[in-house]
C-alpha atoms as a PDB file:
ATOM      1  CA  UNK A   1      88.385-121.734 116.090  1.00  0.00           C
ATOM      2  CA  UNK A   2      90.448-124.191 117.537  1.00  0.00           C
ATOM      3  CA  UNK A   3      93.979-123.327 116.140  1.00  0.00           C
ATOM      4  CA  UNK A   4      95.810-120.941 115.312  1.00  0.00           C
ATOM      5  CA  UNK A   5      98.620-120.699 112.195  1.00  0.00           C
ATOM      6  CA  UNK A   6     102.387-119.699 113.599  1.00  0.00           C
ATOM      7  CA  UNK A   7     105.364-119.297 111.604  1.00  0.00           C
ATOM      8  CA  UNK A   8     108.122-120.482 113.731  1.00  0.00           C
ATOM      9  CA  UNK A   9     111.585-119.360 114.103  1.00  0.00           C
ATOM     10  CA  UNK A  10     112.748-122.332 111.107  1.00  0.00           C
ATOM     11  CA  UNK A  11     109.899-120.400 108.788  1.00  0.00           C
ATOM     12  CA  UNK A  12     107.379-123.338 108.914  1.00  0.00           C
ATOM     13  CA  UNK A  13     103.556-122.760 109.161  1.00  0.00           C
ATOM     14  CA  UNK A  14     102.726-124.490 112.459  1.00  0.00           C
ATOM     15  CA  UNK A  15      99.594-124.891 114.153  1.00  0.00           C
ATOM     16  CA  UNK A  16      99.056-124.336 117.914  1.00  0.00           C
ATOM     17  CA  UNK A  17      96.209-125.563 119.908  1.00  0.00           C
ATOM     18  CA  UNK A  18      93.302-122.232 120.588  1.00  0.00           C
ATOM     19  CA  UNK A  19      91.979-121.994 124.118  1.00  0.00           C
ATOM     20  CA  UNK A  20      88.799-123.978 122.832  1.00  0.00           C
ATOM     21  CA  UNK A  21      91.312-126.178 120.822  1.00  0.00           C
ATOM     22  CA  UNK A  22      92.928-126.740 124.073  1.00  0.00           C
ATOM     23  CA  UNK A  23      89.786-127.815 126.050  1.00  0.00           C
ATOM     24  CA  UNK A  24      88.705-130.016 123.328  1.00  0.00           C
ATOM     25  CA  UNK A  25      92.076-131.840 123.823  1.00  0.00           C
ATOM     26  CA  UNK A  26      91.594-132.337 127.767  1.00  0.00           C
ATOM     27  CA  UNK A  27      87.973-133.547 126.974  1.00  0.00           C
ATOM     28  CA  UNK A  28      89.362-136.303 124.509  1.00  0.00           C
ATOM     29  CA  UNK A  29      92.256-137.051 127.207  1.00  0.00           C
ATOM     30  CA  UNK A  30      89.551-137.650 130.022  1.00  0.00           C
ATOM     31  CA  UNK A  31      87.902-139.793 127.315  1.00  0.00           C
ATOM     32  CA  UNK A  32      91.052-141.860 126.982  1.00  0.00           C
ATOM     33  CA  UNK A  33      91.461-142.213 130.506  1.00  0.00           C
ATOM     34  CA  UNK A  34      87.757-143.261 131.188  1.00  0.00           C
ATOM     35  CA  UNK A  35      88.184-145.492 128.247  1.00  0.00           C
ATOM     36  CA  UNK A  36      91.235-147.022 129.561  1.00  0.00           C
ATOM     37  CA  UNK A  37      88.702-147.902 132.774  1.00  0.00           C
ATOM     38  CA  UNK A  38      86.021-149.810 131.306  1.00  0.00           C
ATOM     39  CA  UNK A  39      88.764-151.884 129.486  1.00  0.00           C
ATOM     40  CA  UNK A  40      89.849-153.360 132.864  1.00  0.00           C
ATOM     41  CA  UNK A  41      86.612-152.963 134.167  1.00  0.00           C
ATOM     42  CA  UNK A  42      85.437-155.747 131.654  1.00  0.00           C
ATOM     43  CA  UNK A  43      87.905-158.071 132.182  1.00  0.00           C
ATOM     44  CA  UNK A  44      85.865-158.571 135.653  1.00  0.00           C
ATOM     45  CA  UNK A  45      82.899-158.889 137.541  1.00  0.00           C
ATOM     46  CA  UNK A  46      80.982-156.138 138.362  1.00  0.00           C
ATOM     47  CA  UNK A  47      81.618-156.320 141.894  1.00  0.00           C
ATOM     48  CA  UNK A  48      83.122-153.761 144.488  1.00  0.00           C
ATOM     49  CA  UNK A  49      86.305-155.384 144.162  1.00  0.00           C
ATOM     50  CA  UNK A  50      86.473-154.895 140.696  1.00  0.00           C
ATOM     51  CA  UNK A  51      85.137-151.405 140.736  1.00  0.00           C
ATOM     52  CA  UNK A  52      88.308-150.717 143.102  1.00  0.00           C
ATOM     53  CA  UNK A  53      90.627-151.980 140.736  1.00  0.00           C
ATOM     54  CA  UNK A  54      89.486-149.884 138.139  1.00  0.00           C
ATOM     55  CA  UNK A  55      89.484-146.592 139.881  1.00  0.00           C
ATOM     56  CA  UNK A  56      92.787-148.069 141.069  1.00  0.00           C
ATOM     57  CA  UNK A  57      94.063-148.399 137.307  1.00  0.00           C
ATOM     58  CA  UNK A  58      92.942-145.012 136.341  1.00  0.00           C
ATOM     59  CA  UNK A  59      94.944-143.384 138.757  1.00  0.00           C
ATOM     60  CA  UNK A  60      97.808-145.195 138.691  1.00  0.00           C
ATOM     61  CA  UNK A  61      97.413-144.392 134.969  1.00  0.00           C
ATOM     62  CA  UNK A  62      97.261-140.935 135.499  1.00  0.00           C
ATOM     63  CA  UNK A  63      99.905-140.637 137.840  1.00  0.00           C
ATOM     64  CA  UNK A  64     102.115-142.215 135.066  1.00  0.00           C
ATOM     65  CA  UNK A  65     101.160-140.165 132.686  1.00  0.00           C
ATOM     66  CA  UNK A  66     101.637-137.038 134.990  1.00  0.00           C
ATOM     67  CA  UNK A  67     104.918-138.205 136.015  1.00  0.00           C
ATOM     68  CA  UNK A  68     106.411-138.990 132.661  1.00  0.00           C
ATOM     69  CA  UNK A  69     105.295-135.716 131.588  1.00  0.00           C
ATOM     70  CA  UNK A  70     107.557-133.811 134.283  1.00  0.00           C
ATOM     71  CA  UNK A  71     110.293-136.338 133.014  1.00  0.00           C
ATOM     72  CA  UNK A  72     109.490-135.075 129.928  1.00  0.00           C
ATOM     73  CA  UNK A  73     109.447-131.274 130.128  1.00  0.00           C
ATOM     74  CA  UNK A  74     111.589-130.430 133.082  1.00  0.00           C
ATOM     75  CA  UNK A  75     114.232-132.928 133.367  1.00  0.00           C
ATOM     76  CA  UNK A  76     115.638-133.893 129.551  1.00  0.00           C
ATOM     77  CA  UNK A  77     119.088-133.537 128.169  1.00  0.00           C
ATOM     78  CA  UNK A  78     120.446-132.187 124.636  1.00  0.00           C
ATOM     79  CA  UNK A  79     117.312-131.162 123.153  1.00  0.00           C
ATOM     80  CA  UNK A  80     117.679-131.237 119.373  1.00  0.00           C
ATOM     81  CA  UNK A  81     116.713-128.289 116.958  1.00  0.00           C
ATOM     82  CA  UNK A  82     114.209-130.101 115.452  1.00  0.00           C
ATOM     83  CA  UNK A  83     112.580-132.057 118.073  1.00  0.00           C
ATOM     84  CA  UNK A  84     113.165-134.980 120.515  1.00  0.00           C
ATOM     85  CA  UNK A  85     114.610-135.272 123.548  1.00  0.00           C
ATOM     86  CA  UNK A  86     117.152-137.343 126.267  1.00  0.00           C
ATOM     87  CA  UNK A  87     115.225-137.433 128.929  1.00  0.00           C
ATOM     88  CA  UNK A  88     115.315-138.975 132.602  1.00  0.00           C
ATOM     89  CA  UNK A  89     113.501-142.458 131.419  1.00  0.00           C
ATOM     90  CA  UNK A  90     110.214-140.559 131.144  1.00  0.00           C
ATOM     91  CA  UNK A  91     109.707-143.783 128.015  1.00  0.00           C
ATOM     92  CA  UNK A  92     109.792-145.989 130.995  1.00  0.00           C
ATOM     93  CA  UNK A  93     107.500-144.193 133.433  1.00  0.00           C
ATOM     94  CA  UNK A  94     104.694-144.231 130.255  1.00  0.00           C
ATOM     95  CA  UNK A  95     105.657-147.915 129.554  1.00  0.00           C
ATOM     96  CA  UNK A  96     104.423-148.694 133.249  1.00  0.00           C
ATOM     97  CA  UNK A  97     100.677-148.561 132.852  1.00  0.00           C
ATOM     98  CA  UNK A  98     100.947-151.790 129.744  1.00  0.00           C
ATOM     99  CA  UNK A  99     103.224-153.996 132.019  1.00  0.00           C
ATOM    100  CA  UNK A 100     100.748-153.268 134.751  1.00  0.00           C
ATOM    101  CA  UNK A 101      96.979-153.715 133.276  1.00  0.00           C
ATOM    102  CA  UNK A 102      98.013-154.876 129.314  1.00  0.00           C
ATOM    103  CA  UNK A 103      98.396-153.663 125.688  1.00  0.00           C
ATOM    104  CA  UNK A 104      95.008-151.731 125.540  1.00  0.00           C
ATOM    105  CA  UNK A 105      95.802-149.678 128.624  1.00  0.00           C
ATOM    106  CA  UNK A 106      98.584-149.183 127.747  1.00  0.00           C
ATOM    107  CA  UNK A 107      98.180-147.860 124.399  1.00  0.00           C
ATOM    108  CA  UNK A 108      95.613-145.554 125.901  1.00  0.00           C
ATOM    109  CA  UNK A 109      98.091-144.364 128.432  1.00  0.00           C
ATOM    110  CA  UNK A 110     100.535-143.686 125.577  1.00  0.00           C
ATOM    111  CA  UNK A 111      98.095-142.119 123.175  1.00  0.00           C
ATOM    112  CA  UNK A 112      96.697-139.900 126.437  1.00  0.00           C
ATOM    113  CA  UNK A 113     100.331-138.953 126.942  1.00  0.00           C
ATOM    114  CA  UNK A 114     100.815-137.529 123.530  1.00  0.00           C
ATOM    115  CA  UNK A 115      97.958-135.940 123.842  1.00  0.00           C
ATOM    116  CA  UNK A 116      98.935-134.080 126.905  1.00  0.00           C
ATOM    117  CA  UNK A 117     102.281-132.908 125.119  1.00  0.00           C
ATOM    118  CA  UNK A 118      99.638-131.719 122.239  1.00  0.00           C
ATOM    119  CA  UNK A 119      98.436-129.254 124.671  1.00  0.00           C
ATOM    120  CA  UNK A 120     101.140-128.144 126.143  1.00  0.00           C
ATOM    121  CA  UNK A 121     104.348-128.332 123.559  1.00  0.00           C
ATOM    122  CA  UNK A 122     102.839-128.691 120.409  1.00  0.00           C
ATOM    123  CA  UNK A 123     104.936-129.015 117.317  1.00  0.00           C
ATOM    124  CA  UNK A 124     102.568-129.348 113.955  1.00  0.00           C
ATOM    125  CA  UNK A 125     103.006-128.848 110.293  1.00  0.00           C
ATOM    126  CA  UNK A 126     100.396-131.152 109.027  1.00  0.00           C
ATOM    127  CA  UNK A 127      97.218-133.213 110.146  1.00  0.00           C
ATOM    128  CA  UNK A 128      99.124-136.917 109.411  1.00  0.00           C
ATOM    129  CA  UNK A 129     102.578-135.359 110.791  1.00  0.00           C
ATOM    130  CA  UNK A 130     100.524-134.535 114.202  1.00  0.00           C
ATOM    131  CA  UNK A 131      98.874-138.660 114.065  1.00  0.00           C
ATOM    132  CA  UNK A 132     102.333-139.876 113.471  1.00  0.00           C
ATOM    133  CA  UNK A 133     104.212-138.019 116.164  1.00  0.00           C
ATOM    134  CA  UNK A 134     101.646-137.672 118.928  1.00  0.00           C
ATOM    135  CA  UNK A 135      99.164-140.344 118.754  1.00  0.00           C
ATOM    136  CA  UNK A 136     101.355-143.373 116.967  1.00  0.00           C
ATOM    137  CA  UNK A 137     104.350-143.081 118.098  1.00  0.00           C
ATOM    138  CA  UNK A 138     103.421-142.253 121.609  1.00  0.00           C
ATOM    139  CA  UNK A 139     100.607-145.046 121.597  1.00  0.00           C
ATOM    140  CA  UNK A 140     103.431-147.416 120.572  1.00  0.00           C
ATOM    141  CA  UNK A 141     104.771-147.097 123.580  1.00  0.00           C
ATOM    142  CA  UNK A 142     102.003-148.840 125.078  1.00  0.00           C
ATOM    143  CA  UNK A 143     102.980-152.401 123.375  1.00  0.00           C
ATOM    144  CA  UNK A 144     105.119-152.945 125.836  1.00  0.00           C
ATOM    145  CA  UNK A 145     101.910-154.983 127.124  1.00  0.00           C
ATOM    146  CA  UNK A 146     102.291-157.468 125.097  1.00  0.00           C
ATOM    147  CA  UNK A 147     104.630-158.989 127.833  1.00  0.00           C
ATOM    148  CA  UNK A 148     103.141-157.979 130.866  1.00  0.00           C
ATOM    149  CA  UNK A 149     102.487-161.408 132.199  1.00  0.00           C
ATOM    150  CA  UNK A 150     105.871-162.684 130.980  1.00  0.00           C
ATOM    151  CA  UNK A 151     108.956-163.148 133.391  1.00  0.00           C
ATOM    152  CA  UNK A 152     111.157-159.985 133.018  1.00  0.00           C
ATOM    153  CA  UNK A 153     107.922-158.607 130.938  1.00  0.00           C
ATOM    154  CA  UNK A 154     108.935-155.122 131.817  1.00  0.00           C
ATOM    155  CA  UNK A 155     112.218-155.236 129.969  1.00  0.00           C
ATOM    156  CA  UNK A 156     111.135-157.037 127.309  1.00  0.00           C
ATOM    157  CA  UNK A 157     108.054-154.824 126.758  1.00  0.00           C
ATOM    158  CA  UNK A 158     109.947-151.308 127.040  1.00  0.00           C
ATOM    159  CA  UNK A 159     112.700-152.916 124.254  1.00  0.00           C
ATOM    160  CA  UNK A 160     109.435-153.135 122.144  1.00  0.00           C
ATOM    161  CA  UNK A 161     107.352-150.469 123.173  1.00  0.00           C
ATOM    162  CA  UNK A 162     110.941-148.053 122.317  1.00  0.00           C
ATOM    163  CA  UNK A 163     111.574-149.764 118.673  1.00  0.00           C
ATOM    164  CA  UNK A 164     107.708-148.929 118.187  1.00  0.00           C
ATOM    165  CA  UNK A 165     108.282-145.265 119.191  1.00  0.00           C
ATOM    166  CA  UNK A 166     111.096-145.262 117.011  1.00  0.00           C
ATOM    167  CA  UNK A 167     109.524-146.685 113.991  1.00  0.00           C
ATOM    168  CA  UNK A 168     107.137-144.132 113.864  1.00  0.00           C
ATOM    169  CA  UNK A 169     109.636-141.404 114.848  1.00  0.00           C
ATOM    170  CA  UNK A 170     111.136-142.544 111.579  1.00  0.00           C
ATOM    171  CA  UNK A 171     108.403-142.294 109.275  1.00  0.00           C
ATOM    172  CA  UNK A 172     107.692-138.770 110.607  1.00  0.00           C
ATOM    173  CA  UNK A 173     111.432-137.749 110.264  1.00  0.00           C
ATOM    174  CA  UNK A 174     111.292-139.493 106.725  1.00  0.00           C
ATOM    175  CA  UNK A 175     108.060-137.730 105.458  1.00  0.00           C
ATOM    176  CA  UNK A 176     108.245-134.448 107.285  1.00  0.00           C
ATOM    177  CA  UNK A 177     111.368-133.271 107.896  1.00  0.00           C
ATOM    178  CA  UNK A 178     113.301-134.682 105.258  1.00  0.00           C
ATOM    179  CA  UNK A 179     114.568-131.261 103.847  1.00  0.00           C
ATOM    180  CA  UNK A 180     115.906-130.910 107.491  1.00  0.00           C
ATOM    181  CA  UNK A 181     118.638-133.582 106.110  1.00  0.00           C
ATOM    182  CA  UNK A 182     122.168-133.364 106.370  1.00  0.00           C
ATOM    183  CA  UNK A 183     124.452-132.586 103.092  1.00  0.00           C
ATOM    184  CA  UNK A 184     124.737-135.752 101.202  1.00  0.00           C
ATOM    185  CA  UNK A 185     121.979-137.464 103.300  1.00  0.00           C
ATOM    186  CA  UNK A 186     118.728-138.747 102.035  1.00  0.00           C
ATOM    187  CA  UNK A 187     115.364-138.014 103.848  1.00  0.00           C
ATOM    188  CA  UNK A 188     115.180-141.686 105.360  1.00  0.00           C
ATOM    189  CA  UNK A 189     119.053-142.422 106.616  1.00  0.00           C
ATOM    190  CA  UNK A 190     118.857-138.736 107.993  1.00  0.00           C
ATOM    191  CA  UNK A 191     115.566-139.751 110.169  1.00  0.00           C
ATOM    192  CA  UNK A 192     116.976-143.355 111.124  1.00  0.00           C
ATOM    193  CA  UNK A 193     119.890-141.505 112.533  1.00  0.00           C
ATOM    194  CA  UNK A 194     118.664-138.325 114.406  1.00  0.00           C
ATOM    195  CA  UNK A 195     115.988-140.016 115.576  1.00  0.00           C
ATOM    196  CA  UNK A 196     118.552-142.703 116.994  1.00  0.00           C
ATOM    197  CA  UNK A 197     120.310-140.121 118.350  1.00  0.00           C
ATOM    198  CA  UNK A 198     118.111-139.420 121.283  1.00  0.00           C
ATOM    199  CA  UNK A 199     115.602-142.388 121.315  1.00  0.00           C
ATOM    200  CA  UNK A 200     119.048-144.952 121.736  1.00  0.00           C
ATOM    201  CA  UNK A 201     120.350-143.793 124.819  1.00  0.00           C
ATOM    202  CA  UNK A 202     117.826-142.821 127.046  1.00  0.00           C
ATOM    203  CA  UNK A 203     116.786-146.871 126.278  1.00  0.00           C
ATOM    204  CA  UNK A 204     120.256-148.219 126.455  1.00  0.00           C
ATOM    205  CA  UNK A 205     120.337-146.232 129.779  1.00  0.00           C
ATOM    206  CA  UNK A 206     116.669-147.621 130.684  1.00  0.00           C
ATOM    207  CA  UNK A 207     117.608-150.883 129.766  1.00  0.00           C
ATOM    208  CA  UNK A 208     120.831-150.758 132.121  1.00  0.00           C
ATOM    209  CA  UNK A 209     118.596-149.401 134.937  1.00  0.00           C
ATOM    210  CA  UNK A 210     116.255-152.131 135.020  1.00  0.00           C
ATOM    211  CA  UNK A 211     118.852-154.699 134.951  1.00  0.00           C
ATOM    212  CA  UNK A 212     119.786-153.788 138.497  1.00  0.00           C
ATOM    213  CA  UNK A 213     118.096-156.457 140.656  1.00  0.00           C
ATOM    214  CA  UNK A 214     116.901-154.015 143.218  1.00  0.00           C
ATOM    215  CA  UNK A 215     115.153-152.038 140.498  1.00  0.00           C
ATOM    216  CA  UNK A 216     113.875-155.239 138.364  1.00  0.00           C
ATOM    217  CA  UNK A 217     112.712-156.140 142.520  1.00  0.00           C
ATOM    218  CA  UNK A 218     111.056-152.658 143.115  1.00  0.00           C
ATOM    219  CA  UNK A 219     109.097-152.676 139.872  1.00  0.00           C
ATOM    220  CA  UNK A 220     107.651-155.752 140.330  1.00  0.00           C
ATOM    221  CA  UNK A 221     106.509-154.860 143.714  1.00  0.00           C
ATOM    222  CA  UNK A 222     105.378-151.723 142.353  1.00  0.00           C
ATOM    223  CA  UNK A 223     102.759-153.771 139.615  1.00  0.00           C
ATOM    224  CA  UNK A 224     101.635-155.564 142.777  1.00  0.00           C
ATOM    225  CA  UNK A 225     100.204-152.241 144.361  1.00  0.00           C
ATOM    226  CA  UNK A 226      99.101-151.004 141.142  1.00  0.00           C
ATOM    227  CA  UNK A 227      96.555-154.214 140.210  1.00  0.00           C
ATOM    228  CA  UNK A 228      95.914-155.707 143.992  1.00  0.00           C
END
């Protein structure tokens, strides 16, 4: 009812998202995003001013989450055979929403995010292998709130938000693909590496970027529109 089993071109029994599945999907992504809401709601009165803020987080939110996803799908380099991608610092666009509002937000926002690539790319083998790669590591992405109040929080965030991704990555690569490993490679040196591959320098290029003065300067005028 809502999937469907594929074999794909590598012989593995995937599952993709029915129509219904599909809908259910956008119904628990709305969820997330109206979640996300309330969270800042909460942290203030219930006033009109407040109220504006939080329809102001939501769409920022959304707008991130839009935008990273055309990073995502439309502008990435070197895609790998077996997933994960280079791509034009769509990580940082999805970071955004913790260094703006916090770590719950943001976790939403990332979780909401791999929920949207659910629906439209999806890439499953197994219930746990679909947590792990769409919901964790995705969602990890979102600790990069921990620092949002901190000076040069946004660099210091995305450098933790990324090694979260990448732990997770990891464990998928480690548990799932393993038989994907090269000769002579165990399942867990294999993951470290090709998920290093393509997590390492889209951040070592994101981390570059945002040492730039005029970008570290634009982002931080950028949080000011997104929680005045």
């Amino acid at each position: 009812m809502f999937y469907n089993e594929v074999v794909n071109e590598w012989g593995e029994l995937t599952y993709v998202p029915t129509f219904l599945g599909k809908a259910v999907l956008v119904a628990i992504l709305l969820v997330l995003l109206g979640l996300s809401l309330v969270i800042v709601k909460n942290r203030e009165n219930y006033s009109k001013r407040s109220v504006a803020i939080s329809t102001k987080q939501l769409t920022f939110s959304a707008m991130a989450i839009a935008l990273g996803f055309i990073l995502s799908t439309y502008f990435k380099f070197s895609p790998l055979p077996t997933g994960g991608d280079i791509t034009f610092f769509s990580m940082l666009v999805i970071c955004l929403p913790a260094y703006w509002y916090g770590i719950g937000p943001g976790i939403i926002t990332g979780v909401a995010f791999g929920l949207l690539n659910l629906i439209m790319d999806p890439y499953v083998i197994h219930p746990a292998q679909l947590v792990v790669d769409y919901f964790l590591a995705f969602g990890a992405l979102g600790l990069c709130g921990i620092f949002h109040n901190s000076k040069n929080g946004l660099l210091k965030g995305y450098i933790v938000g990324v090694i979260g991704r990448y732990v997770f990555a990891v464990i998928s690569g480690w548990i799932f693909f393993g038989y994907y490993a090269w000769d002579g490679w165990g399942a867990l040196p294999y993951s470290l590496v090709y998920n290093m591959s393509y997590i390492l320098p889209e951040a070592a290029a994101t981390v570059i970027l945002l040492a730039i003065p005029a970008i570290r300067k634009t982002m931080i005028q950028l949080k000011d529109m997104a929680t005045s």
